[in-house]
PDB file of N, CA and C in Angstrom:
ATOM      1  N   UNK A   1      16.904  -3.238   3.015  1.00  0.00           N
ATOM      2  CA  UNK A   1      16.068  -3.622   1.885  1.00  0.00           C
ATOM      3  C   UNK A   1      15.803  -5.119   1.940  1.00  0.00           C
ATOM      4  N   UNK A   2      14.764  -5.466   1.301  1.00  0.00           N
ATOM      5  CA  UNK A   2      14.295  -6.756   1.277  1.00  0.00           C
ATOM      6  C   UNK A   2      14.847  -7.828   0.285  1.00  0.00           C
ATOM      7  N   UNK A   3      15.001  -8.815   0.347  1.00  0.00           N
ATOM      8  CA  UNK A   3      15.658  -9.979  -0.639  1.00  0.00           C
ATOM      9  C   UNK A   3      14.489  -9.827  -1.605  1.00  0.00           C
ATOM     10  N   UNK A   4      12.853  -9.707  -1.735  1.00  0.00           N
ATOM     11  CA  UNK A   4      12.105  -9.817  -2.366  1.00  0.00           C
ATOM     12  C   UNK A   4      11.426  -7.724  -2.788  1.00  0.00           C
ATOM     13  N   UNK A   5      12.175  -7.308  -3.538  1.00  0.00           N
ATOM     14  CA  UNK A   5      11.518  -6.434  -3.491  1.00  0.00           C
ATOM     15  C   UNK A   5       9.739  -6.057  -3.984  1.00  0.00           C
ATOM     16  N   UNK A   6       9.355  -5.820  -3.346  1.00  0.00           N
ATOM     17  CA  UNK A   6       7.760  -4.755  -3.899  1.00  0.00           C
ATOM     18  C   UNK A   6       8.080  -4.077  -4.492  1.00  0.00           C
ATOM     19  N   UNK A   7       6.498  -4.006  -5.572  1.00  0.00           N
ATOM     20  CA  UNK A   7       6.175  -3.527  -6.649  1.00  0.00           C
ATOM     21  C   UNK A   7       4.973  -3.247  -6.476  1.00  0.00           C
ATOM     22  N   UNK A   8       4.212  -2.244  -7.152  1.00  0.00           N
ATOM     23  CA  UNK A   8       3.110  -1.433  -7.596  1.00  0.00           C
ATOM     24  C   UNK A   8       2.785  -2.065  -8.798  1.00  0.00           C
ATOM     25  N   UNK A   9       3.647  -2.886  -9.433  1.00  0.00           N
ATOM     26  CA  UNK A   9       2.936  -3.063 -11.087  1.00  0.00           C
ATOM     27  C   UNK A   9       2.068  -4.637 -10.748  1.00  0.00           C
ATOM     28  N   UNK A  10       1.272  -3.946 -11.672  1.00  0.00           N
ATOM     29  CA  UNK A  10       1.230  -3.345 -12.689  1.00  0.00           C
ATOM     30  C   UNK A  10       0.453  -1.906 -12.954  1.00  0.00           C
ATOM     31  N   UNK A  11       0.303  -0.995 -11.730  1.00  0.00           N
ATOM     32  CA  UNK A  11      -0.057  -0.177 -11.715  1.00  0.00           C
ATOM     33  C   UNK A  11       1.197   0.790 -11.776  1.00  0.00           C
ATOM     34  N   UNK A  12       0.528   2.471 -12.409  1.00  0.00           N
ATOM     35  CA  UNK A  12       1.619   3.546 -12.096  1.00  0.00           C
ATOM     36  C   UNK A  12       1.825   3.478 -11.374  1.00  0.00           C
ATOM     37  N   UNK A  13       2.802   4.807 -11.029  1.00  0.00           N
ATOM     38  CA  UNK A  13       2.620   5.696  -9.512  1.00  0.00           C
ATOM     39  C   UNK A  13       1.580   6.199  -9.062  1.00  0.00           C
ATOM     40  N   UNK A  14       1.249   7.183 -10.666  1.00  0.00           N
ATOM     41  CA  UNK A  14       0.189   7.957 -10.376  1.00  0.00           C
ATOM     42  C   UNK A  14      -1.301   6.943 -10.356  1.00  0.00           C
ATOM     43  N   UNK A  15      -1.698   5.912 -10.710  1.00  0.00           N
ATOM     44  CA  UNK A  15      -2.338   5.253 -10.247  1.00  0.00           C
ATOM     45  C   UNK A  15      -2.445   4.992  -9.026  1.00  0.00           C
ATOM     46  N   UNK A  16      -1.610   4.420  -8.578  1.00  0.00           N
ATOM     47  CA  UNK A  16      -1.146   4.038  -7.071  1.00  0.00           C
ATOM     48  C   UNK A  16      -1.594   4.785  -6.220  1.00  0.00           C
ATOM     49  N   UNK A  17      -1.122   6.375  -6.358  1.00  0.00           N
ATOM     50  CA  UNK A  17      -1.436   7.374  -5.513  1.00  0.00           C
ATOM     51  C   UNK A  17      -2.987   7.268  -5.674  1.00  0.00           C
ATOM     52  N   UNK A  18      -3.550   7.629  -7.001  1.00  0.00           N
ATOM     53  CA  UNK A  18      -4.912   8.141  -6.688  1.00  0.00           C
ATOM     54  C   UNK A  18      -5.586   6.753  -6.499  1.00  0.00           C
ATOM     55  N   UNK A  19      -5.569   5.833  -5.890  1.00  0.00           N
ATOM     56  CA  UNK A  19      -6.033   5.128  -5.672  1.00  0.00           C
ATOM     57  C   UNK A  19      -6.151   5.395  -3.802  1.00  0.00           C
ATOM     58  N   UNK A  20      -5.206   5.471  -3.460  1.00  0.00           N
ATOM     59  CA  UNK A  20      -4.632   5.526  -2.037  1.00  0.00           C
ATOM     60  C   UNK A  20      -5.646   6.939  -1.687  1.00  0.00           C
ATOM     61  N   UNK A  21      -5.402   7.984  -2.244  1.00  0.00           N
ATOM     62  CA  UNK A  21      -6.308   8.632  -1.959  1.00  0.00           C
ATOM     63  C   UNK A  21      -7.605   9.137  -2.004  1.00  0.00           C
ATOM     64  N   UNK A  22      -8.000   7.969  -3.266  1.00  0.00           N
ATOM     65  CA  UNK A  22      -9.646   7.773  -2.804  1.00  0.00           C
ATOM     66  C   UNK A  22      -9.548   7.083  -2.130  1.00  0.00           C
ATOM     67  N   UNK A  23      -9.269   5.939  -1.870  1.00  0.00           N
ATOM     68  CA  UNK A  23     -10.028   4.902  -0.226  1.00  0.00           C
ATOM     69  C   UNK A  23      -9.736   5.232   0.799  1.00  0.00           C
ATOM     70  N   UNK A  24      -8.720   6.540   1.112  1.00  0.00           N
ATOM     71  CA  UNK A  24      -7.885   7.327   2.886  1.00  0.00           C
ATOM     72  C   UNK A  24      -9.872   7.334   3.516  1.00  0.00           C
ATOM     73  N   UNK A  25     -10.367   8.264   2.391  1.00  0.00           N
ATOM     74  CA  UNK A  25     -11.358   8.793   3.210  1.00  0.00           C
ATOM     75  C   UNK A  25     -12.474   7.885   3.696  1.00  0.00           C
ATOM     76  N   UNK A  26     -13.158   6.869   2.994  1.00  0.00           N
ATOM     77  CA  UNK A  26     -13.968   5.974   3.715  1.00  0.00           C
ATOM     78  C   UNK A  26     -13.525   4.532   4.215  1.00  0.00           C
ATOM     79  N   UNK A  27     -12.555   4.155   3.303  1.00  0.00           N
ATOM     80  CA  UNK A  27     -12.650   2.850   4.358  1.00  0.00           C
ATOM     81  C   UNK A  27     -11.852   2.320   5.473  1.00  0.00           C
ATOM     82  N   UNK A  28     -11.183   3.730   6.197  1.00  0.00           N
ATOM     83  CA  UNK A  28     -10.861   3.746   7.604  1.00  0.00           C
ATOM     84  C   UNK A  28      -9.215   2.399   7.362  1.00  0.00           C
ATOM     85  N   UNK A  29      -8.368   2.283   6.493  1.00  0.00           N
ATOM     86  CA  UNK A  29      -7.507   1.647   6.705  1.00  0.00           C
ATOM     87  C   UNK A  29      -6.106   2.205   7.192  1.00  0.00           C
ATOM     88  N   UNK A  30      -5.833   2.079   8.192  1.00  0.00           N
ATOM     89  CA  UNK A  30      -4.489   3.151   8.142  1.00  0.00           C
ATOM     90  C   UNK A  30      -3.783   2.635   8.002  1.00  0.00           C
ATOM     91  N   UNK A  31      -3.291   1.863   7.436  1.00  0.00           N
ATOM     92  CA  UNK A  31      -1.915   1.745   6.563  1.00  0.00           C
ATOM     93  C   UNK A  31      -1.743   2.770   5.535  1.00  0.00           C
ATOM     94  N   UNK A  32      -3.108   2.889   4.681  1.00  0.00           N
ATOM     95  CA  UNK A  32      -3.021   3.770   3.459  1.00  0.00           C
ATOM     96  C   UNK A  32      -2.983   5.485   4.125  1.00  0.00           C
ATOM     97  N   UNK A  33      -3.240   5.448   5.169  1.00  0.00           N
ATOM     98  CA  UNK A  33      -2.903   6.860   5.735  1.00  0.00           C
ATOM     99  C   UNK A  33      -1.925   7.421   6.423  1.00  0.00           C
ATOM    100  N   UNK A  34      -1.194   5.818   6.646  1.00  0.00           N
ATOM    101  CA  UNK A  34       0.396   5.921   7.273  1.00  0.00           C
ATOM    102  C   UNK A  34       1.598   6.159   5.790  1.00  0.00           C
ATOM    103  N   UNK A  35       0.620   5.694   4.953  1.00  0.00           N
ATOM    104  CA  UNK A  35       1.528   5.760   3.478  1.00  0.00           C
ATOM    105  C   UNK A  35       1.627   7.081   3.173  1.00  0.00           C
ATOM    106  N   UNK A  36       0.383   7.433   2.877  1.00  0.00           N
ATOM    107  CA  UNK A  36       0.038   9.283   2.293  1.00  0.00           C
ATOM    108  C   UNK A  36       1.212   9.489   3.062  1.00  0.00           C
ATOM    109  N   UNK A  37       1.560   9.873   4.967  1.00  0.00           N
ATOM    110  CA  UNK A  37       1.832  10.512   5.398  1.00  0.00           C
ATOM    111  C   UNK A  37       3.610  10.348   5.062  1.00  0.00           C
ATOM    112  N   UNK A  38       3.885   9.168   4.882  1.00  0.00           N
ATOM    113  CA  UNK A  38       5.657   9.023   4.304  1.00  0.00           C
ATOM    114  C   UNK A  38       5.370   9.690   3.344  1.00  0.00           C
ATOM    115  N   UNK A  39       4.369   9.578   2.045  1.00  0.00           N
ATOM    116  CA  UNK A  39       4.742  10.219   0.873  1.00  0.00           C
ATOM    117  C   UNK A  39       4.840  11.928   0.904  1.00  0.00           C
ATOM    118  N   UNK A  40       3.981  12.587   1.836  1.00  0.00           N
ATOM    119  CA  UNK A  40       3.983  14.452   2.104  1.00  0.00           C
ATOM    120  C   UNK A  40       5.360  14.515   2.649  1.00  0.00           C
ATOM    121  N   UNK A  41       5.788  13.374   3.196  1.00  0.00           N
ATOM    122  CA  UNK A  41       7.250  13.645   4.325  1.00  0.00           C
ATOM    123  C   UNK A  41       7.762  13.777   3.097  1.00  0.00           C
ATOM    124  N   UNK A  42       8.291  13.470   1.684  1.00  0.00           N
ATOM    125  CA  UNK A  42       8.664  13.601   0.352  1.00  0.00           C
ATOM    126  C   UNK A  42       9.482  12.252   0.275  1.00  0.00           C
ATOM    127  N   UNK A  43       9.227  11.113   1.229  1.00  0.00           N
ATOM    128  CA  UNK A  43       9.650   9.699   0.721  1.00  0.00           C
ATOM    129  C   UNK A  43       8.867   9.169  -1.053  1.00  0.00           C
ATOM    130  N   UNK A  44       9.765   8.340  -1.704  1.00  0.00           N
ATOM    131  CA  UNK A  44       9.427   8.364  -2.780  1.00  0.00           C
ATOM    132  C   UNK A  44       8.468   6.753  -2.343  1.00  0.00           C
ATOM    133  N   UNK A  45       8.069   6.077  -3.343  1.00  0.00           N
ATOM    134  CA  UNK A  45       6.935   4.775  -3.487  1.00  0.00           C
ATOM    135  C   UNK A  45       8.048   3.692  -3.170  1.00  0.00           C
ATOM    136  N   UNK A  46       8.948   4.188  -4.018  1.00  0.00           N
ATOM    137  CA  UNK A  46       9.666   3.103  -3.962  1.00  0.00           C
ATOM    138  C   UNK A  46      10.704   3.077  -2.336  1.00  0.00           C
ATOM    139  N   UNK A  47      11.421   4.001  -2.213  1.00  0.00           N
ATOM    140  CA  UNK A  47      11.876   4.044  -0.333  1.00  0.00           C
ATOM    141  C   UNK A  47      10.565   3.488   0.227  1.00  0.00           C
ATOM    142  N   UNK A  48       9.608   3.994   0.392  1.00  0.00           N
ATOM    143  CA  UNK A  48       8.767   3.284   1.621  1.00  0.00           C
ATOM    144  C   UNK A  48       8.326   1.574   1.468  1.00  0.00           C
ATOM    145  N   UNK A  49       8.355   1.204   0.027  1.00  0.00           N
ATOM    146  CA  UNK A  49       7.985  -0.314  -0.107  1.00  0.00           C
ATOM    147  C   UNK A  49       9.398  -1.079   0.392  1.00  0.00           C
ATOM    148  N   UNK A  50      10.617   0.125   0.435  1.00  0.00           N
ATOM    149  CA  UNK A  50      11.760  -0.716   0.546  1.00  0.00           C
ATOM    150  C   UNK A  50      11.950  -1.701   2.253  1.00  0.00           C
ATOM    151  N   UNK A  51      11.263  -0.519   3.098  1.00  0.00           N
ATOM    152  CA  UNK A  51      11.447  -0.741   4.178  1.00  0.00           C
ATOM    153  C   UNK A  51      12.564   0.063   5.103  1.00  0.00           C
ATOM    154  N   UNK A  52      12.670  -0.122   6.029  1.00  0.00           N
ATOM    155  CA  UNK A  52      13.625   0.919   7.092  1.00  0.00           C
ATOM    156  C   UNK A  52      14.966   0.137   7.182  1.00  0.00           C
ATOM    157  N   UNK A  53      16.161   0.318   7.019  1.00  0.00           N
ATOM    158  CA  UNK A  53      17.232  -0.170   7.218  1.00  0.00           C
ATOM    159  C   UNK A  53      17.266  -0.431   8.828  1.00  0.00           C
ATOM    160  N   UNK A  54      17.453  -1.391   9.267  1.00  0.00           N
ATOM    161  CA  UNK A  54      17.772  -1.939  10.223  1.00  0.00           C
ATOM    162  C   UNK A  54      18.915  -1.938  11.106  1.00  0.00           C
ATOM    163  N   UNK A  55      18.845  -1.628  12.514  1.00  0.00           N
ATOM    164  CA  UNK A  55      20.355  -1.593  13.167  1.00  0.00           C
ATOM    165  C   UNK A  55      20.412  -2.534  13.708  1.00  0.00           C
ATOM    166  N   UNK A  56      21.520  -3.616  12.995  1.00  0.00           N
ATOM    167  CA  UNK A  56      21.388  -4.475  13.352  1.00  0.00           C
ATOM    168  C   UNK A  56      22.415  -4.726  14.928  1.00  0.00           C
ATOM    169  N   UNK A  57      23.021  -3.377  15.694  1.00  0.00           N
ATOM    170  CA  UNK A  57      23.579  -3.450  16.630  1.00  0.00           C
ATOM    171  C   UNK A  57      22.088  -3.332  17.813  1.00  0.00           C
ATOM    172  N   UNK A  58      21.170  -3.362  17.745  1.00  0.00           N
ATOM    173  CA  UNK A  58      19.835  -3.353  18.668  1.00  0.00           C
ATOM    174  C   UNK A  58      18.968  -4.088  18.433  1.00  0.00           C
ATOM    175  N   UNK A  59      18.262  -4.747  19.626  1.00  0.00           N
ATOM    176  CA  UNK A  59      17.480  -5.626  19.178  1.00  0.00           C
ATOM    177  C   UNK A  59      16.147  -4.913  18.789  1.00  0.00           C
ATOM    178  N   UNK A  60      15.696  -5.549  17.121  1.00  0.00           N
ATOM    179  CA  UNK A  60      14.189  -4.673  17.164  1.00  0.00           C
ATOM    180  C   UNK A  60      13.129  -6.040  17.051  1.00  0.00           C
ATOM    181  N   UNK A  61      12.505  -5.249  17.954  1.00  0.00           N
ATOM    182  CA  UNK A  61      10.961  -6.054  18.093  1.00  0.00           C
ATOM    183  C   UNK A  61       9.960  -5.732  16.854  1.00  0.00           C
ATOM    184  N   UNK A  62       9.872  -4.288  15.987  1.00  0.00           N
ATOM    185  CA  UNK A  62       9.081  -4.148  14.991  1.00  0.00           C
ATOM    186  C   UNK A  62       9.934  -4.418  13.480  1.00  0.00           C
ATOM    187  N   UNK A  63       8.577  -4.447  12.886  1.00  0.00           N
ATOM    188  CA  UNK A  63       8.872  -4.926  11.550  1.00  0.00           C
ATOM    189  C   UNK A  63       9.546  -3.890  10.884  1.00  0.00           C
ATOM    190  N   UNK A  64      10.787  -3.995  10.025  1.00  0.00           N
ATOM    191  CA  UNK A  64      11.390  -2.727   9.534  1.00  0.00           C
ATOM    192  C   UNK A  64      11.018  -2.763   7.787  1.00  0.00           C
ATOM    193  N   UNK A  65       9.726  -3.572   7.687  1.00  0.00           N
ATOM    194  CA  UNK A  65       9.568  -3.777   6.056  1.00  0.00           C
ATOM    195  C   UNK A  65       8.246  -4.325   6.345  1.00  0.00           C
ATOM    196  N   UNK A  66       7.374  -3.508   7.129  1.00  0.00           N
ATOM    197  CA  UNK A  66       5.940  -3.521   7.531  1.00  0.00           C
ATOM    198  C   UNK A  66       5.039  -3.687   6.391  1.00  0.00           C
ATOM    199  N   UNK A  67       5.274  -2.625   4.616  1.00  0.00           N
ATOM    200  CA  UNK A  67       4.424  -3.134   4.049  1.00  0.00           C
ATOM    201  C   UNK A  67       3.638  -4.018   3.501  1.00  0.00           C
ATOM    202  N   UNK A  68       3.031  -4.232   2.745  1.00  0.00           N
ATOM    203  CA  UNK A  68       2.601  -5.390   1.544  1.00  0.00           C
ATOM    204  C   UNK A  68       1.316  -5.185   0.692  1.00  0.00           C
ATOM    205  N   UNK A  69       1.806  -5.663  -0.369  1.00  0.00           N
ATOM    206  CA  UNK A  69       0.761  -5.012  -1.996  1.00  0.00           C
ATOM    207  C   UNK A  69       0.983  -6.427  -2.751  1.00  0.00           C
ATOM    208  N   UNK A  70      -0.214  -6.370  -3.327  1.00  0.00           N
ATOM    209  CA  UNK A  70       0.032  -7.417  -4.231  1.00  0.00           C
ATOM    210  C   UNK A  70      -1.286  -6.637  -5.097  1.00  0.00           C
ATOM    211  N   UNK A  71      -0.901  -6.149  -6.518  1.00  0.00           N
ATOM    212  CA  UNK A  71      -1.848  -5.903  -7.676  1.00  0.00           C
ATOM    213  C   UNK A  71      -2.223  -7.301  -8.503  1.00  0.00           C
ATOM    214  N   UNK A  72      -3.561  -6.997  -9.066  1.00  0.00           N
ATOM    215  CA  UNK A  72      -4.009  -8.322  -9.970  1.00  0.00           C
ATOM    216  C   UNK A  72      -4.654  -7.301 -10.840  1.00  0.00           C
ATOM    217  N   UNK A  73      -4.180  -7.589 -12.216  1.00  0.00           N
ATOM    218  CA  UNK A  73      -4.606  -6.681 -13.560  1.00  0.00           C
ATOM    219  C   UNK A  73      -5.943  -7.791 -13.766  1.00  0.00           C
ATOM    220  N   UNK A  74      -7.524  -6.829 -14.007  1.00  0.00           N
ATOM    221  CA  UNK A  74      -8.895  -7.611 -13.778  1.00  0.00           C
ATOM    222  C   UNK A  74      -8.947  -7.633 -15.544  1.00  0.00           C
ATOM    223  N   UNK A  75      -8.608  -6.427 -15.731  1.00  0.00           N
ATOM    224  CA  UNK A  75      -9.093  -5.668 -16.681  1.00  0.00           C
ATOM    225  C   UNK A  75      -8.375  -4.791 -17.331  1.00  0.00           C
ATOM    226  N   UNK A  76      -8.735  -4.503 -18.372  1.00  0.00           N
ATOM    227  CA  UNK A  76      -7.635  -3.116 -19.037  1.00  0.00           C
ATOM    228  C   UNK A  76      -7.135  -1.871 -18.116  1.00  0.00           C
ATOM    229  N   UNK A  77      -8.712  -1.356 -17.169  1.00  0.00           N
ATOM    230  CA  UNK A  77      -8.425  -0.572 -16.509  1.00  0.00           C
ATOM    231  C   UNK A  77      -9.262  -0.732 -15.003  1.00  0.00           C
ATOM    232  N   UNK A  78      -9.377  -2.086 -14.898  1.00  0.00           N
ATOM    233  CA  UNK A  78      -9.241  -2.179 -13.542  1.00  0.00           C
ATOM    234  C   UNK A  78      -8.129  -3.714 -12.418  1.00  0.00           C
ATOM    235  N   UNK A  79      -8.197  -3.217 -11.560  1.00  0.00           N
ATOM    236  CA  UNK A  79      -7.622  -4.108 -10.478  1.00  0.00           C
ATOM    237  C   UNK A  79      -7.904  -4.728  -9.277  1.00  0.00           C
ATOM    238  N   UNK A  80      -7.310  -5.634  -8.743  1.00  0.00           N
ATOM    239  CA  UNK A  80      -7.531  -6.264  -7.655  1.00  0.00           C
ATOM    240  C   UNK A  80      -6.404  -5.849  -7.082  1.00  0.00           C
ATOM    241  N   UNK A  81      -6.455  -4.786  -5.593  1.00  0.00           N
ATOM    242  CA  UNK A  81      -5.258  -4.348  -4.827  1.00  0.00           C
ATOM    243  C   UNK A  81      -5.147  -4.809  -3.601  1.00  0.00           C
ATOM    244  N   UNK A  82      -4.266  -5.577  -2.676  1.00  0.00           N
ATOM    245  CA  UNK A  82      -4.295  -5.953  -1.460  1.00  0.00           C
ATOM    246  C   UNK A  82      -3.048  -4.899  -0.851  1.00  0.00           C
ATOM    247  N   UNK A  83      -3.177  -3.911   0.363  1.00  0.00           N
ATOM    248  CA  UNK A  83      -2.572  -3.049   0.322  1.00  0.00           C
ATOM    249  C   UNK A  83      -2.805  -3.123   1.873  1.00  0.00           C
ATOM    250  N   UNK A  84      -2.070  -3.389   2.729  1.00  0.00           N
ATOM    251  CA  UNK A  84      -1.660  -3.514   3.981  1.00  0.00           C
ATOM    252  C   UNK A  84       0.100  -2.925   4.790  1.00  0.00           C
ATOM    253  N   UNK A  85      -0.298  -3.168   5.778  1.00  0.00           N
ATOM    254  CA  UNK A  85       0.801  -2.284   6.970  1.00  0.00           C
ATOM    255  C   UNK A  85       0.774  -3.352   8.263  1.00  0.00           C
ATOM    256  N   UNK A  86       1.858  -4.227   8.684  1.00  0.00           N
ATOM    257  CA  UNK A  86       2.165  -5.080   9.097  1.00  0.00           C
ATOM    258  C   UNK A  86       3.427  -4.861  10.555  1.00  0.00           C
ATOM    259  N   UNK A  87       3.117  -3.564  11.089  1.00  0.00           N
ATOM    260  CA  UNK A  87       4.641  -2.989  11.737  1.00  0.00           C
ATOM    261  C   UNK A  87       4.657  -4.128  12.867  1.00  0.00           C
ATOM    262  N   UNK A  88       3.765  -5.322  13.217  1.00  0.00           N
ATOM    263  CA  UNK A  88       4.387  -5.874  14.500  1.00  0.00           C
ATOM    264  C   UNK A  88       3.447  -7.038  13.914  1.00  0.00           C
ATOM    265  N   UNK A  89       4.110  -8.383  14.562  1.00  0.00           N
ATOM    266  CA  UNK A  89       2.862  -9.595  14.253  1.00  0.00           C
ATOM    267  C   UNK A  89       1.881  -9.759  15.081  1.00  0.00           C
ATOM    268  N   UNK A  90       1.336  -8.569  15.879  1.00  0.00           N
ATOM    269  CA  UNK A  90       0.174  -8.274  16.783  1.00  0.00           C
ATOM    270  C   UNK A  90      -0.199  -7.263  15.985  1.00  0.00           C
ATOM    271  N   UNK A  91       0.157  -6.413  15.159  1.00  0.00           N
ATOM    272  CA  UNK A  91      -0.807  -5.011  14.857  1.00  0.00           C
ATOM    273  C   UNK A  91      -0.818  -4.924  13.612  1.00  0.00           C
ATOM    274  N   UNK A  92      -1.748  -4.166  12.932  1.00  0.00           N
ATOM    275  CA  UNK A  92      -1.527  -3.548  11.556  1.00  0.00           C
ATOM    276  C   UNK A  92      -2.981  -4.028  11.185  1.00  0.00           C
ATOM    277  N   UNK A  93      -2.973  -3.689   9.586  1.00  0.00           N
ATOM    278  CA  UNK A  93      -4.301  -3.578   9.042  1.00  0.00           C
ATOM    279  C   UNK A  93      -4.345  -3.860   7.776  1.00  0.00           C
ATOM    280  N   UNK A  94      -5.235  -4.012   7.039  1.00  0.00           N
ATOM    281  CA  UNK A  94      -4.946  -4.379   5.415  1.00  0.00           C
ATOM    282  C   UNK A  94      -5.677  -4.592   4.603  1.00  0.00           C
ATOM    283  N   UNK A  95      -6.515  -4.560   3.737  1.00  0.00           N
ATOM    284  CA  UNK A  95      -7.956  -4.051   2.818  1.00  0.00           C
ATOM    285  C   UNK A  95      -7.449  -4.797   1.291  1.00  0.00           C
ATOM    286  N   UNK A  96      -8.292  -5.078   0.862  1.00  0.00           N
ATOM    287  CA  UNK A  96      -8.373  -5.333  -0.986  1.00  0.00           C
ATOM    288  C   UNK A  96      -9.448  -4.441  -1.480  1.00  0.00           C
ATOM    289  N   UNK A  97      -9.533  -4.283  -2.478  1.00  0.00           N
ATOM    290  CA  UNK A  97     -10.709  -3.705  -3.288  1.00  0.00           C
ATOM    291  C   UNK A  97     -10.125  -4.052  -4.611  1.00  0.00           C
ATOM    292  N   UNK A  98     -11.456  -3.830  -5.874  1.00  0.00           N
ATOM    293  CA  UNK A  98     -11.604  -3.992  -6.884  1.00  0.00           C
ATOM    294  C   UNK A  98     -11.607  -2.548  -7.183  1.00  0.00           C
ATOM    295  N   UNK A  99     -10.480  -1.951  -8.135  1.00  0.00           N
ATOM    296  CA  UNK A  99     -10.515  -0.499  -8.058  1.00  0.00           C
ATOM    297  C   UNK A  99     -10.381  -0.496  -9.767  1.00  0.00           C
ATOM    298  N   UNK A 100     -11.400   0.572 -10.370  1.00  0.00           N
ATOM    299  CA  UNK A 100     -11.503   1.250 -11.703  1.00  0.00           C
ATOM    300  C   UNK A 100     -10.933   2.480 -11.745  1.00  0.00           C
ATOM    301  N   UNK A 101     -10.022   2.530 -13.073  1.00  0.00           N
ATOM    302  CA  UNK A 101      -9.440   4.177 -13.462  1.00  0.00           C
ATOM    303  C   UNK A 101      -9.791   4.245 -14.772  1.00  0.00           C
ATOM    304  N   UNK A 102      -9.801   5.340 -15.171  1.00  0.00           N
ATOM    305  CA  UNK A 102     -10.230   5.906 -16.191  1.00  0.00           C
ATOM    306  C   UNK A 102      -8.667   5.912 -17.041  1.00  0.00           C
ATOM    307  N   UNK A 103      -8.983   6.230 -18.586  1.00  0.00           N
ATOM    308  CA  UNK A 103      -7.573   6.630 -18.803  1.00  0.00           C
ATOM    309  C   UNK A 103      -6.650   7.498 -18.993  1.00  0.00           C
ATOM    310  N   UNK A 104      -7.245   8.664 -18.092  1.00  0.00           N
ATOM    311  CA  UNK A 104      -6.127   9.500 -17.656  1.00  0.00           C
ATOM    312  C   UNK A 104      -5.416   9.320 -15.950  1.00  0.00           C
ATOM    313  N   UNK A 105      -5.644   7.764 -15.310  1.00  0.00           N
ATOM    314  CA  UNK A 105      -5.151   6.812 -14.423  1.00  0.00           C
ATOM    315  C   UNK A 105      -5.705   7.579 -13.020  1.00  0.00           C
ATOM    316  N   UNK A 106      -7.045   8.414 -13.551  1.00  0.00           N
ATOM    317  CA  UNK A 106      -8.140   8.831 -11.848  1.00  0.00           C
ATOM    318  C   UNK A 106      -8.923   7.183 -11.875  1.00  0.00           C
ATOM    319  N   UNK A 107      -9.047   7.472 -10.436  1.00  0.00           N
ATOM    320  CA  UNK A 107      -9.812   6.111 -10.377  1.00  0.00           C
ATOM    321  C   UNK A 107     -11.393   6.704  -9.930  1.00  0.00           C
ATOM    322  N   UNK A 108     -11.745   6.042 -11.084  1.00  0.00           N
ATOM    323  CA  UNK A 108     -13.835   5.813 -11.243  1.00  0.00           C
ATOM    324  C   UNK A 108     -14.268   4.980 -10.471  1.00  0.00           C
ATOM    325  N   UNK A 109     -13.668   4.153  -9.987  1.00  0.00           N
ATOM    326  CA  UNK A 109     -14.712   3.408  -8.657  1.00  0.00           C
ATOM    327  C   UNK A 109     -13.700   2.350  -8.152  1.00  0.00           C
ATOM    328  N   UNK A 110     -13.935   2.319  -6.346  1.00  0.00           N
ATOM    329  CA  UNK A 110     -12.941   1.462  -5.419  1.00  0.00           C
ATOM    330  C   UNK A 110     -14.386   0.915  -4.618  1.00  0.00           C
ATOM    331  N   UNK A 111     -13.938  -0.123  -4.668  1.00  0.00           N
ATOM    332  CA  UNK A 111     -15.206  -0.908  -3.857  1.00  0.00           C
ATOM    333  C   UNK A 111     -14.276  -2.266  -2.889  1.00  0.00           C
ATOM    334  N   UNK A 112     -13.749  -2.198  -1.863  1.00  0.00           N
ATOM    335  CA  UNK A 112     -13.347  -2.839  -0.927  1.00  0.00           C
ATOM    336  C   UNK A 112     -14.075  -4.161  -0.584  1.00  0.00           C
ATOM    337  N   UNK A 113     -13.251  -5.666  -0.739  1.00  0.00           N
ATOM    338  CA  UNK A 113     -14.091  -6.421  -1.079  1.00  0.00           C
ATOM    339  C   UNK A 113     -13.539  -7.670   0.471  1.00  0.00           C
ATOM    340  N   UNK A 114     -12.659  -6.654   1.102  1.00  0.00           N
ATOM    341  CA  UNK A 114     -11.942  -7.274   2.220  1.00  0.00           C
ATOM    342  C   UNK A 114     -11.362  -6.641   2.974  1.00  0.00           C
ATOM    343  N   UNK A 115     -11.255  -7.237   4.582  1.00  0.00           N
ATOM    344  CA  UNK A 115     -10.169  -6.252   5.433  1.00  0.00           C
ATOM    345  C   UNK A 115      -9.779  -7.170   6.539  1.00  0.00           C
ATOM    346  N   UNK A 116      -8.474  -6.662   6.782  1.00  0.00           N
ATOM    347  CA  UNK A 116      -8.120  -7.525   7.862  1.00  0.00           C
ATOM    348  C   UNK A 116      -7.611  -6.415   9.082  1.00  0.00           C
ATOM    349  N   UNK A 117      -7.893  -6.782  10.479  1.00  0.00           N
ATOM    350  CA  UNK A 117      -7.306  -6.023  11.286  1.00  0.00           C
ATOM    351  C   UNK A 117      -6.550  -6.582  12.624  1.00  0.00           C
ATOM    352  N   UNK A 118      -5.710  -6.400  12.887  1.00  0.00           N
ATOM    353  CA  UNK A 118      -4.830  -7.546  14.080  1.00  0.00           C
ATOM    354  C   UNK A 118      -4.636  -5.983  15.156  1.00  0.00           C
TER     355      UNK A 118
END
């Protein structure tokens, strides 16, 4: 685990999720599709932001706490999400958008306002 833990807030879970799974399908980021796929494995939000425990008897070359999120509350019910996957300091990927939910926490509109790809 990390000295600095991640957080989702100020968003839910269930925000979180349906956010993740409106943007899987168009804006091609796979981090958010490496996420879905821990979460079907039945890892919870919080295990995967934690990161992978580390052996520290082997040397590892990848990142064992690859994620990173940072939420910005815009609005009552919208946000600024930076939501990236960092597994090596050569690879990974990572997107923002300005994302709207309604208030039963579906999201009404994700509009991607950035991306980074290494």
């Amino acid at each position: 685990m990390t000295n600095r833990r991640k957080t989702i807030f100020p968003l839910t879970e269930k925000q979180f999720l349906n956010f993740l799974k409106f943007v899987t399908e168009d804006d091609g980021i796979l981090a958010v599709q490496c996420f879905l796929e821990e979460v079907e494995e039945g890892k919870t939000i919080d295990e995967i932001l934690e990161g992978e425990q580390t052996d520290t008897s082997v040397i590892s070359f990848g990142n064992p706490d690859p994620y990173v999120i940072n939420v910005t509350k815009l609005d009552k019910f919208k946000f600024k999400i930076f939501f990236g996957c960092f597994p090596d300091p050569t690879a990974g990927d990572s997107g923002t958008w300005e994302v709207s939910f309604d208030e039963n926490e579906n999201v009404t509109d994700a509009v991607m306002v950035g991306s980074t790809i290494s």
